[in-house]
C-alpha atoms as a PDB file:
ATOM      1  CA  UNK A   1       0.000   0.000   0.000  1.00  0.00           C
ATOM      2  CA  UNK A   2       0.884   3.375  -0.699  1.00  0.00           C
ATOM      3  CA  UNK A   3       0.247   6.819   0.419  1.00  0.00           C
ATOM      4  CA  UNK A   4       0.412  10.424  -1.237  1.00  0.00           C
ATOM      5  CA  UNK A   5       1.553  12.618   0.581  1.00  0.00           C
ATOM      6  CA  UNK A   6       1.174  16.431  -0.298  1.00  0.00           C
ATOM      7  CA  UNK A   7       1.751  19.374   1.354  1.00  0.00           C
ATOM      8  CA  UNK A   8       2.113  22.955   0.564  1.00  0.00           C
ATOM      9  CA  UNK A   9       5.900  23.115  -0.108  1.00  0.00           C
ATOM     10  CA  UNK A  10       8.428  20.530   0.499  1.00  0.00           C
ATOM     11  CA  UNK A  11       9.275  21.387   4.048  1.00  0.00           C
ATOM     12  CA  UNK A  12       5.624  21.123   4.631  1.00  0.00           C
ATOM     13  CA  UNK A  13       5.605  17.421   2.821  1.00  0.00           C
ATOM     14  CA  UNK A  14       8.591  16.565   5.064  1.00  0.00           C
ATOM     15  CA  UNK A  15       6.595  17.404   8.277  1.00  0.00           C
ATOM     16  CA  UNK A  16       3.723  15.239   7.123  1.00  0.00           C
ATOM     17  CA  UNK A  17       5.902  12.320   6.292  1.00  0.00           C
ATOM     18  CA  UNK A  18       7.347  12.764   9.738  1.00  0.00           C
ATOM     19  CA  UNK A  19       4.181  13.061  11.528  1.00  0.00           C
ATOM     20  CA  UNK A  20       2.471   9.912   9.548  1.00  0.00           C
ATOM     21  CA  UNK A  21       5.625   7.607  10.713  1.00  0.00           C
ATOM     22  CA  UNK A  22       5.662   8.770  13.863  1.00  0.00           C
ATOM     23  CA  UNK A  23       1.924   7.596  13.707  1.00  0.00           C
ATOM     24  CA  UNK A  24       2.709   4.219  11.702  1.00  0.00           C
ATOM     25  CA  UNK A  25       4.309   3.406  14.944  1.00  0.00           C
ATOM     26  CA  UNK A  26       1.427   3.473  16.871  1.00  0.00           C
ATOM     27  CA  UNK A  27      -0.866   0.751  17.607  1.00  0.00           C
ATOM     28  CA  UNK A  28      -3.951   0.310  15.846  1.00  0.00           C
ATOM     29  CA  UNK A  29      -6.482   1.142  18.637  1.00  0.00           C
ATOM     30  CA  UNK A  30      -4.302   4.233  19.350  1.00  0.00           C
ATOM     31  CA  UNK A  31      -4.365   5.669  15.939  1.00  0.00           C
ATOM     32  CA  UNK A  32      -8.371   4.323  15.952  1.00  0.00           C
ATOM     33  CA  UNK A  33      -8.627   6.865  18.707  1.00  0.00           C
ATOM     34  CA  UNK A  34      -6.556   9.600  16.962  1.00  0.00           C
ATOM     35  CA  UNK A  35      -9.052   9.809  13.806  1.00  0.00           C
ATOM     36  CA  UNK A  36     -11.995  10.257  16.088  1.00  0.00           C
ATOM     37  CA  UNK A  37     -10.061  13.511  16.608  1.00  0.00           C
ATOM     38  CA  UNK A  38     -10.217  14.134  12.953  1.00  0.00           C
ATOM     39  CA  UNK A  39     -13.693  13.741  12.878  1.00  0.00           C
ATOM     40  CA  UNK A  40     -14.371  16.846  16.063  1.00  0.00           C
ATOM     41  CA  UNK A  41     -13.789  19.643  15.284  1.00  0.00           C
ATOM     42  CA  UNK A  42     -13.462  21.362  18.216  1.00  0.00           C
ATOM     43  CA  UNK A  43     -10.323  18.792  18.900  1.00  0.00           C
ATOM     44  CA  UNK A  44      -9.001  19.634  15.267  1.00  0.00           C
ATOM     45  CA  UNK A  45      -8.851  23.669  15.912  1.00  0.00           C
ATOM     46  CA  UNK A  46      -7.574  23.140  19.511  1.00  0.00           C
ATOM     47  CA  UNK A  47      -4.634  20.859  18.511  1.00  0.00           C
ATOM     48  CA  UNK A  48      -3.886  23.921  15.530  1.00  0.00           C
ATOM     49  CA  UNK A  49      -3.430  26.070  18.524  1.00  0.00           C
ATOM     50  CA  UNK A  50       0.814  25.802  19.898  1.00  0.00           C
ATOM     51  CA  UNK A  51      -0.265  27.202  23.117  1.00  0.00           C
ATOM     52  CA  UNK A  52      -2.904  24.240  23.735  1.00  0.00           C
ATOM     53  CA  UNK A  53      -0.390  21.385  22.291  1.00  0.00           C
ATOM     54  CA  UNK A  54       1.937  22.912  24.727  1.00  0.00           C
ATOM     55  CA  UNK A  55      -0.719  22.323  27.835  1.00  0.00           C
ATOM     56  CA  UNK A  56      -1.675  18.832  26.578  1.00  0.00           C
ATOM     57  CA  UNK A  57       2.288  18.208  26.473  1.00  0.00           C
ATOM     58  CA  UNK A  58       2.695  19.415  29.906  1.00  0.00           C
ATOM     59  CA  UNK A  59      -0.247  17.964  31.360  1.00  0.00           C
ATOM     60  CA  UNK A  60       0.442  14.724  30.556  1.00  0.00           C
ATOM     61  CA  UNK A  61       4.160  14.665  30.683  1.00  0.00           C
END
C-alpha cells in the first residue's frame, strides 16, 4: 500500500511524512482513537493552537 503525501511546499511534505511515521508506529487502537479527533472539530482547531499542544504536552508529561 501506498500513500500520497502532499503538502504545501516541500518542508511542509517533510513534516507530514514525519508526523504519519511517527503515527505508523502506533498501535492500531491508538491511531483508531486519533481519527476520532479528525472527525471533532473542536479537537481539530484546539490541537492547531501551539499554546494548547503545549498544555496537553505538559499535562500529561
Amino acid at each position: 500500500m501506498q500513500v500520497k503525501i502532499t503538502g504545501t511546499n516541500a518542508i511542509d511534505a517533510d513534516k507530514r511524512l514525519s508526523a504519519i511515521e511517527k503515527l505508523n508506529k502506533l498501535p492500531t487502537e491508538v491511531l483508531k482513537n486519533i481519527s476520532t479527533l479528525c472527525d471533532n472539530e473542536k479537537a481539530v482547531d484546539y490541537l492547531k493552537d501551539e499554546s494548547s499542544v503545549g498544555i496537553i504536552t505538559s499535562f500529561l508529561g
